[in-house]
C-alpha atoms as a PDB file:
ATOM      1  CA  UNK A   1      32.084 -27.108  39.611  1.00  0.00           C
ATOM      2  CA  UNK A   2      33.966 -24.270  37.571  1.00  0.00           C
ATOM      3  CA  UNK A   3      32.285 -26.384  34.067  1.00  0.00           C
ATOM      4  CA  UNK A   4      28.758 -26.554  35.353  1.00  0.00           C
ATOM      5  CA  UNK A   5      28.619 -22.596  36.500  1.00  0.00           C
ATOM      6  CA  UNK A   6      29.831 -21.877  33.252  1.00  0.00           C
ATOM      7  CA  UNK A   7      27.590 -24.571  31.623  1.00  0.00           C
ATOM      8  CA  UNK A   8      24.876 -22.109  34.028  1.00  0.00           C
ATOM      9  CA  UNK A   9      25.715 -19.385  32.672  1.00  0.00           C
ATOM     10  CA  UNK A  10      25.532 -20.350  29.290  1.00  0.00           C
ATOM     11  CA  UNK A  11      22.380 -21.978  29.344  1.00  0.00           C
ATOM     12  CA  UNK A  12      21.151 -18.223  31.002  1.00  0.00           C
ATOM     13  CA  UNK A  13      22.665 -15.823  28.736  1.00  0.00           C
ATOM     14  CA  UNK A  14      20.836 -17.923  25.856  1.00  0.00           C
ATOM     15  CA  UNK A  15      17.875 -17.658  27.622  1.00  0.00           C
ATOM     16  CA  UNK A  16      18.001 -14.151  28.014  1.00  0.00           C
ATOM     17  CA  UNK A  17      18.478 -13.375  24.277  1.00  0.00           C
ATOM     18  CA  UNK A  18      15.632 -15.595  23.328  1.00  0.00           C
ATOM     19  CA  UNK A  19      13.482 -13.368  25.228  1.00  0.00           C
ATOM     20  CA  UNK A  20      14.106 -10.502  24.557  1.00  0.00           C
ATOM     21  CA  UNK A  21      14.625 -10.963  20.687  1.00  0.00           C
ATOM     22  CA  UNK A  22      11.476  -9.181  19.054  1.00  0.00           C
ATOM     23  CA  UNK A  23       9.084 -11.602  17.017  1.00  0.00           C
ATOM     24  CA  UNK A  24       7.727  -9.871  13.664  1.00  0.00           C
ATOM     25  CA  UNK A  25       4.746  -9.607  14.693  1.00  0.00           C
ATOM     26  CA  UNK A  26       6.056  -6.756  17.296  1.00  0.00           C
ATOM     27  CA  UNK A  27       7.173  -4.658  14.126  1.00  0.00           C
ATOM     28  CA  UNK A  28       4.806  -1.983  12.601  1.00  0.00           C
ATOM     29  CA  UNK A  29       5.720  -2.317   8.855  1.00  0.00           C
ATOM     30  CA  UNK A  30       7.974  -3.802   6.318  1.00  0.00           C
ATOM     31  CA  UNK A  31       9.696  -1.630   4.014  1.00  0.00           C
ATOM     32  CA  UNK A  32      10.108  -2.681   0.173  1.00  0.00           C
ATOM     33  CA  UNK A  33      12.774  -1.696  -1.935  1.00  0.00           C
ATOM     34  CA  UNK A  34      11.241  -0.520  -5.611  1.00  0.00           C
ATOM     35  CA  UNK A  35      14.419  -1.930  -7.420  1.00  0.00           C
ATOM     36  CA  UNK A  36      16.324  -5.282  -6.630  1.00  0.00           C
ATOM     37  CA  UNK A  37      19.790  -5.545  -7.245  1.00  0.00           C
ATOM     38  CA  UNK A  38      19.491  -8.578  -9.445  1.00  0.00           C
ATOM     39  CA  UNK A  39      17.015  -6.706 -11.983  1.00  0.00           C
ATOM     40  CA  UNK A  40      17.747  -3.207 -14.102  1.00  0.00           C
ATOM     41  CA  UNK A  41      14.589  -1.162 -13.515  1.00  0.00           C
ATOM     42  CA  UNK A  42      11.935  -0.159 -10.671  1.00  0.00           C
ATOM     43  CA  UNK A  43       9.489  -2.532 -10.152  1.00  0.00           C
ATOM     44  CA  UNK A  44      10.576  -4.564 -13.642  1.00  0.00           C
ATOM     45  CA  UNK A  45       8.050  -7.624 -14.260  1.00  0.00           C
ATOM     46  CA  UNK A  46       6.257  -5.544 -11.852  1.00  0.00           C
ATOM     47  CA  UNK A  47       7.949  -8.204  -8.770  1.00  0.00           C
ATOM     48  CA  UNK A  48       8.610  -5.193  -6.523  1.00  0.00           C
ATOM     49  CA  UNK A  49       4.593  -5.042  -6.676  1.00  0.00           C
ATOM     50  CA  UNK A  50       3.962  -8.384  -6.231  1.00  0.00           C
ATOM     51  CA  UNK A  51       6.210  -9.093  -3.116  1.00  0.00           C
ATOM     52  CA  UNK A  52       4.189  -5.956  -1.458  1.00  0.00           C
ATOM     53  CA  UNK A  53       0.913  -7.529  -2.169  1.00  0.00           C
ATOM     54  CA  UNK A  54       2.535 -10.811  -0.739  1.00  0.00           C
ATOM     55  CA  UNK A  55       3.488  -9.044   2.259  1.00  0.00           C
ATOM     56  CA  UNK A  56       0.316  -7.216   3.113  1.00  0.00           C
ATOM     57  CA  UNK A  57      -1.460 -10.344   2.658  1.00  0.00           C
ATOM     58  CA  UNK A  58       0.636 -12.421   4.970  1.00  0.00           C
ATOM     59  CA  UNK A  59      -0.183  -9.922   8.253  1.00  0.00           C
ATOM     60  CA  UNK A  60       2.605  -7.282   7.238  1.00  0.00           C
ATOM     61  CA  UNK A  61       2.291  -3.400   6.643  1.00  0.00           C
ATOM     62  CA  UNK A  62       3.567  -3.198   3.571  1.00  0.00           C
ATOM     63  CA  UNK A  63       5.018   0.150   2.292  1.00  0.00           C
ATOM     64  CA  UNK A  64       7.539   0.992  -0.754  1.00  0.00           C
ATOM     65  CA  UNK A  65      10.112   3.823   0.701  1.00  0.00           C
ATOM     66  CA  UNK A  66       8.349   6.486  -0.783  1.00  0.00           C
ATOM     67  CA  UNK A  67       5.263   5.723   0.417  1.00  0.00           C
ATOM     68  CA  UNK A  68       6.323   5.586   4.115  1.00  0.00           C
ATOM     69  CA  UNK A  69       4.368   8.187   6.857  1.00  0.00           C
ATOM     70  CA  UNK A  70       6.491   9.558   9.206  1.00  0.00           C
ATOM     71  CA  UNK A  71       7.691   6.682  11.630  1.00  0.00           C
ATOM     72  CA  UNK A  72      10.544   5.498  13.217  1.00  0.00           C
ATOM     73  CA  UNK A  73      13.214   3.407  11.419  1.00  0.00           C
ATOM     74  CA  UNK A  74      13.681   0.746  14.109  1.00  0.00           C
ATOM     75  CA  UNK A  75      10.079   0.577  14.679  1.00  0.00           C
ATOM     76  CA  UNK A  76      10.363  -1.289  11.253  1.00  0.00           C
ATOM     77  CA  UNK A  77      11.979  -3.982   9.026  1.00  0.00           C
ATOM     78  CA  UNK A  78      13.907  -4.056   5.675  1.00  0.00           C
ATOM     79  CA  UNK A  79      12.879  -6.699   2.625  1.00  0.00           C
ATOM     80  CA  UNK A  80      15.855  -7.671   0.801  1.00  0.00           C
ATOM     81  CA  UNK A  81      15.092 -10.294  -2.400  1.00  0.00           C
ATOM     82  CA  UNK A  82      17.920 -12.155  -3.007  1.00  0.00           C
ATOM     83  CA  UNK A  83      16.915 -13.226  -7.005  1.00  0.00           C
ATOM     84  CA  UNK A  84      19.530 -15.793  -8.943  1.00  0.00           C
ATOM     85  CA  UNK A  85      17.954 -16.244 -12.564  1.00  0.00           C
ATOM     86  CA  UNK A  86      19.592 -19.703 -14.209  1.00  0.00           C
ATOM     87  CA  UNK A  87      19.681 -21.387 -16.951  1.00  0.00           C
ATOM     88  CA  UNK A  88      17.606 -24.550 -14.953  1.00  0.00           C
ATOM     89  CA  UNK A  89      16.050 -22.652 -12.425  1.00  0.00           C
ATOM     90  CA  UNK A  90      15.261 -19.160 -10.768  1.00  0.00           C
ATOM     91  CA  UNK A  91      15.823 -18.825  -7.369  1.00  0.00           C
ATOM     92  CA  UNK A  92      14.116 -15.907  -4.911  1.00  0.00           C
ATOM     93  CA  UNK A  93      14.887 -15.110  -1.004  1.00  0.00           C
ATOM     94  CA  UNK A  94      13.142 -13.183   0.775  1.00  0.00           C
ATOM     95  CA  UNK A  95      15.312 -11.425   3.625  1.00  0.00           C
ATOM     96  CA  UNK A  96      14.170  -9.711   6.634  1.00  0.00           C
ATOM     97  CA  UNK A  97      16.726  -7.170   8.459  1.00  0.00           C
ATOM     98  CA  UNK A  98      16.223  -4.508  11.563  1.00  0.00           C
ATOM     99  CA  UNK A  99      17.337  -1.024  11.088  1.00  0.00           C
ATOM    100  CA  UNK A 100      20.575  -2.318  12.546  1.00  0.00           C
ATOM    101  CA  UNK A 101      21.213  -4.364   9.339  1.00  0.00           C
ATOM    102  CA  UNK A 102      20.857  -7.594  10.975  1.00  0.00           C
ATOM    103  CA  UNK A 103      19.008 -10.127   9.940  1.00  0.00           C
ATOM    104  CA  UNK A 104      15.950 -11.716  11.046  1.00  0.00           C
ATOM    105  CA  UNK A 105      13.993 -13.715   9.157  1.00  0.00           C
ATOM    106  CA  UNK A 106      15.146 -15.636   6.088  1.00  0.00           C
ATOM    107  CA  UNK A 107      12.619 -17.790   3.495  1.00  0.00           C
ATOM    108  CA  UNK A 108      13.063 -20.875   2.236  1.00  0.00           C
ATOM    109  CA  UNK A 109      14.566 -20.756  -0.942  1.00  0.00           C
ATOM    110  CA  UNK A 110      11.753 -20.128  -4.224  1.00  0.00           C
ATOM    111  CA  UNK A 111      12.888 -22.370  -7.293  1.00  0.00           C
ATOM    112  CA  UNK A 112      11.216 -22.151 -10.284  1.00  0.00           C
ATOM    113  CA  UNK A 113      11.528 -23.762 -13.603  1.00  0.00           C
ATOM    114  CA  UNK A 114       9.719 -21.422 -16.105  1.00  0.00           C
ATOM    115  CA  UNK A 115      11.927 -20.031 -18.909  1.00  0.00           C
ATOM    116  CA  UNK A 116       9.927 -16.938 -19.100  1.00  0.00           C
ATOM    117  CA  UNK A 117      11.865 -14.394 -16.827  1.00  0.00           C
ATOM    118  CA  UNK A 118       8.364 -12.670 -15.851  1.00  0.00           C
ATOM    119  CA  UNK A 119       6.915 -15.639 -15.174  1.00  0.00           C
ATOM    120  CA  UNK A 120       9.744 -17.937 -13.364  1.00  0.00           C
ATOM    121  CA  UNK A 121      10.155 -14.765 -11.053  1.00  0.00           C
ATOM    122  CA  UNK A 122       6.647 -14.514 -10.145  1.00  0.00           C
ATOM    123  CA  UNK A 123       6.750 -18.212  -9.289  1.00  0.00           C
ATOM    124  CA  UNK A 124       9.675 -18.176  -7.334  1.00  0.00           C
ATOM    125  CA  UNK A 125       8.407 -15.574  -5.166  1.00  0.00           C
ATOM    126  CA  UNK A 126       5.092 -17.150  -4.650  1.00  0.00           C
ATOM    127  CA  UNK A 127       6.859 -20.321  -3.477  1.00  0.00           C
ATOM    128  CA  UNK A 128       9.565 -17.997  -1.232  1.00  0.00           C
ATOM    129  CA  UNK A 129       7.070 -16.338   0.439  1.00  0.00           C
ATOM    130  CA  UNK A 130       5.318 -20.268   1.408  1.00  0.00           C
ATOM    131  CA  UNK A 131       7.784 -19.509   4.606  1.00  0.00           C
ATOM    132  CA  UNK A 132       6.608 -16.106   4.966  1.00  0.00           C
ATOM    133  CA  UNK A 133       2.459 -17.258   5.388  1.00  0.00           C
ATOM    134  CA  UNK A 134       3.604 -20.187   7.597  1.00  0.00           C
ATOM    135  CA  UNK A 135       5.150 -17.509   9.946  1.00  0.00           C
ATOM    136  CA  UNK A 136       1.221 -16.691  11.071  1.00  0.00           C
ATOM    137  CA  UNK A 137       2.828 -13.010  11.525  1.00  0.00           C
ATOM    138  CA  UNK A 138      -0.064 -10.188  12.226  1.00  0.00           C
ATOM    139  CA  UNK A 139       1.961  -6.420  12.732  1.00  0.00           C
ATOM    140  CA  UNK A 140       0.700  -4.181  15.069  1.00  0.00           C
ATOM    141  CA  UNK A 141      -0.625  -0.850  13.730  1.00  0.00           C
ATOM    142  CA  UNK A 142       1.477   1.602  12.111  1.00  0.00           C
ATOM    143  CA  UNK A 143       2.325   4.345  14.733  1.00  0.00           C
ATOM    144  CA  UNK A 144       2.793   8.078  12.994  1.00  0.00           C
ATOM    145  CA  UNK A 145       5.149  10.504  14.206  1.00  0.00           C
ATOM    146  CA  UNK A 146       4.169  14.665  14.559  1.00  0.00           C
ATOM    147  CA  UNK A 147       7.539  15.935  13.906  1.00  0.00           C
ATOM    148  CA  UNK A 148      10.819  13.843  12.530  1.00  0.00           C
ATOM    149  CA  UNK A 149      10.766  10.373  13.011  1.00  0.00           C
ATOM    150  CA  UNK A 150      14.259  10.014  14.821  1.00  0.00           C
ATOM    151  CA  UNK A 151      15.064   7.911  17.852  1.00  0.00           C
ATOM    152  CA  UNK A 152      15.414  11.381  20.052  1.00  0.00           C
ATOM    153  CA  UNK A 153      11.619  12.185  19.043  1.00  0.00           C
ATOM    154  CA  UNK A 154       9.879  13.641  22.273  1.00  0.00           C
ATOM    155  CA  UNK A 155       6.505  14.544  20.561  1.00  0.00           C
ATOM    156  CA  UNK A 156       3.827  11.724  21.429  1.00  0.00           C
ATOM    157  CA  UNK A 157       3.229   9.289  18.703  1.00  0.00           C
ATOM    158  CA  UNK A 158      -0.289   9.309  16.730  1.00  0.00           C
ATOM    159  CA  UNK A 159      -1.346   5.616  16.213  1.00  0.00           C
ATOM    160  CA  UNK A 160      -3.493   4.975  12.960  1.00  0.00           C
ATOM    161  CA  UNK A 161      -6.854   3.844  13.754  1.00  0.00           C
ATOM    162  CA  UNK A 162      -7.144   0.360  13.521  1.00  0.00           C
ATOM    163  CA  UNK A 163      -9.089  -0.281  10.300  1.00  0.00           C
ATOM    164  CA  UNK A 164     -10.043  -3.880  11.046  1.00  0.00           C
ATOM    165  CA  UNK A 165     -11.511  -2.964  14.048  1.00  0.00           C
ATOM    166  CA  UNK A 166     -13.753  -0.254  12.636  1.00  0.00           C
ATOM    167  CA  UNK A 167     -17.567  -1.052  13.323  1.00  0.00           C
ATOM    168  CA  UNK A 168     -18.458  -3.125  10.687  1.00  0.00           C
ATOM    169  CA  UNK A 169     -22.924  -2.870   9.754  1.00  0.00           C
ATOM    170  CA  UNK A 170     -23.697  -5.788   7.478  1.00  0.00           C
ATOM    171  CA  UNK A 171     -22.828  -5.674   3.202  1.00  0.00           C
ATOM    172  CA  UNK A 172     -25.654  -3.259   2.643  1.00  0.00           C
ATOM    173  CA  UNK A 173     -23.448  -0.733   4.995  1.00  0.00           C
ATOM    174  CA  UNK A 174     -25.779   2.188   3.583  1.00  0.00           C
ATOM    175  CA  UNK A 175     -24.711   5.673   2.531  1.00  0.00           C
ATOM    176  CA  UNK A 176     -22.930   6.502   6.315  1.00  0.00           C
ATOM    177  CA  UNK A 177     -20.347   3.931   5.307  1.00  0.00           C
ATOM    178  CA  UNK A 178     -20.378   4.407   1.496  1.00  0.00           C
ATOM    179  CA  UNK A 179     -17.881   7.086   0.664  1.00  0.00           C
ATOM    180  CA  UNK A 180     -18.025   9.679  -2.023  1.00  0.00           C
ATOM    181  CA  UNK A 181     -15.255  11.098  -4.197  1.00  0.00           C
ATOM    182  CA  UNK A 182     -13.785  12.279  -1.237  1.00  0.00           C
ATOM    183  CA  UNK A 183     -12.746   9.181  -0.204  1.00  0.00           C
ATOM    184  CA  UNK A 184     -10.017   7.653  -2.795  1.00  0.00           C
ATOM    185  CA  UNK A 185      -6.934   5.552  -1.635  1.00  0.00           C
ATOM    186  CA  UNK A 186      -3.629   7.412  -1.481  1.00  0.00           C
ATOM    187  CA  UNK A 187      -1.577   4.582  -1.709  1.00  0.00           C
ATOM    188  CA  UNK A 188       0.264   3.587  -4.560  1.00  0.00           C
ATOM    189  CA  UNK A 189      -1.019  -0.111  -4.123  1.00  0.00           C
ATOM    190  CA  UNK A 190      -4.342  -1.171  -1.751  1.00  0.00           C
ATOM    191  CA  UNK A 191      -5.010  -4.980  -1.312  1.00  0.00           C
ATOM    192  CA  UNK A 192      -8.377  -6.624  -1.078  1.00  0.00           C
ATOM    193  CA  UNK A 193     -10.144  -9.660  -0.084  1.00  0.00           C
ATOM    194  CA  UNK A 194     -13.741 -10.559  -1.551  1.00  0.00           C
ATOM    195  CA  UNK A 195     -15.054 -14.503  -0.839  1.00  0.00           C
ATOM    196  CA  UNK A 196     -11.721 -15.619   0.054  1.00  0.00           C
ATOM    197  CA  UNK A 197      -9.995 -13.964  -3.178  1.00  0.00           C
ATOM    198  CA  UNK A 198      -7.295 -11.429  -3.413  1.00  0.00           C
ATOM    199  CA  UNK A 199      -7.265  -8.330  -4.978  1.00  0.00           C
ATOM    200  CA  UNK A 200      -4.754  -5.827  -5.513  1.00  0.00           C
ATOM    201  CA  UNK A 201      -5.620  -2.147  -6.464  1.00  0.00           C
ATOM    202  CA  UNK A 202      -2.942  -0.027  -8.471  1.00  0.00           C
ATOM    203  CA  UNK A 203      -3.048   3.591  -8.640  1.00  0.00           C
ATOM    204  CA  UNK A 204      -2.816   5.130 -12.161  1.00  0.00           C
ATOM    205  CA  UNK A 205      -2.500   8.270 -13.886  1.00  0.00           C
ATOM    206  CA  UNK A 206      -6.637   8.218 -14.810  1.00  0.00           C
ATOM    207  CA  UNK A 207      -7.960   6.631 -11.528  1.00  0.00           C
ATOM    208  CA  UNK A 208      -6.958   2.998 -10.681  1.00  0.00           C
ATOM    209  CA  UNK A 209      -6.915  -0.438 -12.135  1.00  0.00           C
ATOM    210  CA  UNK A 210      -8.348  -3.777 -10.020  1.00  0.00           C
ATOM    211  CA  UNK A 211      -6.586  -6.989  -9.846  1.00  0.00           C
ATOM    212  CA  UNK A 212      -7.181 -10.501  -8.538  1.00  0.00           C
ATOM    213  CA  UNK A 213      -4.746 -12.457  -7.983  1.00  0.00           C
ATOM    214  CA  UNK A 214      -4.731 -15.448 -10.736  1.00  0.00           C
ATOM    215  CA  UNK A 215      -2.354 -18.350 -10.881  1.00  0.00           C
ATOM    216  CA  UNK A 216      -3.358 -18.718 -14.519  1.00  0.00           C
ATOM    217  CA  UNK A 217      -2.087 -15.499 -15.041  1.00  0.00           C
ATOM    218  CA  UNK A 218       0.842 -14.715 -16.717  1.00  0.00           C
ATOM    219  CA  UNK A 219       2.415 -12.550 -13.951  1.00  0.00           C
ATOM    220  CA  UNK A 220      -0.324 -13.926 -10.920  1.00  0.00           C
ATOM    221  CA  UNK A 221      -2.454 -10.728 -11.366  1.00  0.00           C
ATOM    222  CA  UNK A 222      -5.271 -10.777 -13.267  1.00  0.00           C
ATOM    223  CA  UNK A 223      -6.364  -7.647 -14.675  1.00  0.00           C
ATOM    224  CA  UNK A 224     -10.339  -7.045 -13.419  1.00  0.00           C
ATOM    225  CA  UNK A 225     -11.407  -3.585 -14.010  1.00  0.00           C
ATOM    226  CA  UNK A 226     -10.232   0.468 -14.441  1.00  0.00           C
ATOM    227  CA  UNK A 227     -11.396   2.830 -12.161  1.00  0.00           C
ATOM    228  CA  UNK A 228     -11.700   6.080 -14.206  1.00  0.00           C
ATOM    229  CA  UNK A 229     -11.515   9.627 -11.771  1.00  0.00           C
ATOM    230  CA  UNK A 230     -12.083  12.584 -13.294  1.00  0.00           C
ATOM    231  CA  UNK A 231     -13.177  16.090 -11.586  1.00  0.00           C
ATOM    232  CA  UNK A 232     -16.722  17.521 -11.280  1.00  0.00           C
ATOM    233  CA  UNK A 233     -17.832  14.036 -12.132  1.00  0.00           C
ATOM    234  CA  UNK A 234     -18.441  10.308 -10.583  1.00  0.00           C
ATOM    235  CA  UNK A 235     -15.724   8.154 -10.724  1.00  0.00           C
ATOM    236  CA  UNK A 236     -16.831   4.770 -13.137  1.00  0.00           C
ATOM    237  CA  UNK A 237     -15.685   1.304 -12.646  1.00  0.00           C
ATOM    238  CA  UNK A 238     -15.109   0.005 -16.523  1.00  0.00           C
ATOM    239  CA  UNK A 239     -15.304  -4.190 -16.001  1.00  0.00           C
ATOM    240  CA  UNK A 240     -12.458  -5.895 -18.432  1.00  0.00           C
ATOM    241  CA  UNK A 241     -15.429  -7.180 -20.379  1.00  0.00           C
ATOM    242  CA  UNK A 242     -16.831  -3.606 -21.004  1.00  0.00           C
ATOM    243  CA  UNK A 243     -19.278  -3.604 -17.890  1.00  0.00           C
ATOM    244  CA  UNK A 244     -19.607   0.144 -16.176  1.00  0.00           C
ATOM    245  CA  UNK A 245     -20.733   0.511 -12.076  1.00  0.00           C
ATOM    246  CA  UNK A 246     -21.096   2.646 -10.040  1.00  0.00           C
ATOM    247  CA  UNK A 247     -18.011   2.936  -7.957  1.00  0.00           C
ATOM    248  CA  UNK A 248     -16.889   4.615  -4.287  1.00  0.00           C
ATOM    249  CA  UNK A 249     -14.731   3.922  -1.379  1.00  0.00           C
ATOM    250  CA  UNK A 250     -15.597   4.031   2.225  1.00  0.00           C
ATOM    251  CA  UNK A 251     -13.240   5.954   5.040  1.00  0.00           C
ATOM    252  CA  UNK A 252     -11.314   2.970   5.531  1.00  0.00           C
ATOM    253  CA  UNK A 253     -10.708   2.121   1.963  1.00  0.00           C
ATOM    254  CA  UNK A 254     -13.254  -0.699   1.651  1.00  0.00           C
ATOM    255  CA  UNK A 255     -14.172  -0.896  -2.455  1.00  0.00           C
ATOM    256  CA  UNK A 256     -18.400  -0.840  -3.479  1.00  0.00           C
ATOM    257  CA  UNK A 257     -18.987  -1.625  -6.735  1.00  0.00           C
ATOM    258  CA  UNK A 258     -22.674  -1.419  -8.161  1.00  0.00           C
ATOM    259  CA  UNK A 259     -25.665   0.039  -7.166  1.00  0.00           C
ATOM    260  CA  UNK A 260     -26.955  -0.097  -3.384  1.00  0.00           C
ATOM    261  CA  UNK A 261     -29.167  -3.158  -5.038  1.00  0.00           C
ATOM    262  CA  UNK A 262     -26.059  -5.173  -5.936  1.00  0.00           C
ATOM    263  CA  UNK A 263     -23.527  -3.682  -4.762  1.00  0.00           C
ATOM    264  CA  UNK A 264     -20.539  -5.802  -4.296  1.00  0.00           C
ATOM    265  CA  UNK A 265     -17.794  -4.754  -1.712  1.00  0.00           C
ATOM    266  CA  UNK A 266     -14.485  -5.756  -1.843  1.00  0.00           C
ATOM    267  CA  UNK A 267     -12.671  -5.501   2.198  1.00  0.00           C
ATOM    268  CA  UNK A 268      -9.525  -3.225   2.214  1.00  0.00           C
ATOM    269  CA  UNK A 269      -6.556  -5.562   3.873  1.00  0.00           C
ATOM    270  CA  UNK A 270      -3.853  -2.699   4.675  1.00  0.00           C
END
């Protein structure tokens, strides 16, 4: 009697935990370091970059530390890459902790065979983060804190507007969607999706450079376009082949490209 209560309990207390252990999709946002402990500089073979773009396309808000609006700590997780360059192969993790340190999510390991340290890394990751997409994880919106973001907060919380969700009026939105200069991205990095590609937009000292991301490339991104932003006049999309559009950006951060004629638009992701 005494083995099957206990057996009971057991089986109870297990059940318990598994409920109330959070899934990732119940986070707000991912937090990624800008320097790894296996490499010597921020962002080096821009990897810091490219496991951001990973994560925002995989359903996670994606923010480096500095880029962060003020939220709570626990309302969000921790990346940790766990890199081991080799002389056969070069090996990426991709970690997942709470704000308690513990961990909660650990990929598959990403081997890679390339010699090429920018390029062996980029695979690695790519392959790492196969785990991460087969999660099917989709993080709720990022909610924004008035005052300091501490667990003791008693100010109400201001959730972001869900940009998905805006009202959406066809590809020829017209000039109430289409933004002006008003209306450039803040962040550091933006990702995009046009016909089932991926973009990534990087923001620069003159403006911003476009990128799709290209397994043919050298480091997966393939450089598209410049942005160039200058005051008193319009900002100019410059096309890798020498091409000019026009260029503007909506409230949300969607990308048009052209002329209202032919204007392409690229769908903000984050």
């Amino acid at each position: 009697m005494n083995k099957r209560l206990i057996l009971f309990l057991a089986v109870c207390g297990f059940i318990t935990n598994a409920l109330g252990q959070k899934s990732l999709s119940d986070y707000t946002y991912v937090e990624v370091p800008k320097l790894y402990e296996f490499l010597f500089e921020e962002d080096q073979h821009q990897l810091n970059s490219l496991t951001k773009f990973l994560f925002n396309k995989y359903g996670f808000n994606a923010y480096f530390s500095d880029e962060l609006p003020n939220v709570k700590r626990c309302d969000g997780l921790q990346a940790e890459i766990l890199g081991k360059p080799g002389f056969i192969y070069t090996k990426i993790t991709v970690v997942l902790k709470d704000c308690n340190g513990t961990e909660v999510f650990r990929s598959e390991e990403g081997k890679s065979k390339y010699k090429e340290y920018k390029k062996a890394y980029h695979d690695a990751m790519r392959k790492a983060f196969v785990s991460v997409e087969e999660l099917g994880v989709q993080q709720k919106e990022v909610t924004v804190y008035e005052d300091d973001a501490n667990e003791d907060a008693s100010e109400a919380p201001v959730v972001q507007p869900d940009k998905k969700a805006e009202e959406k009026t066809g590809d020829d939105t017209g000039a109430s969607e289409v933004a002006n200069t008003m209306y450039f991205p803040e962040a550091k990095f933006t990702s995009y999706e046009k016909d089932g590609a991926s973009f990534l937009l990087r923001k620069t000292v003159d403006g911003y450079s476009l990128y799709e991301e290209s397994e043919t490339a050298p480091n997966g991104l393939l450089l598209k376009g410049n942005i160039l932003v200058a005051p008193n006049v319009p900002a100019i999309y410059q096309s890798a082949d020498g091409k000019e559009m026009e260029v503007s950006f909506s409230k949300n951060n969607d990308l048009y490209l052209g002329s209202s004629v032919d204007r392409v638009i690229f769908k903000a992701q984050n």
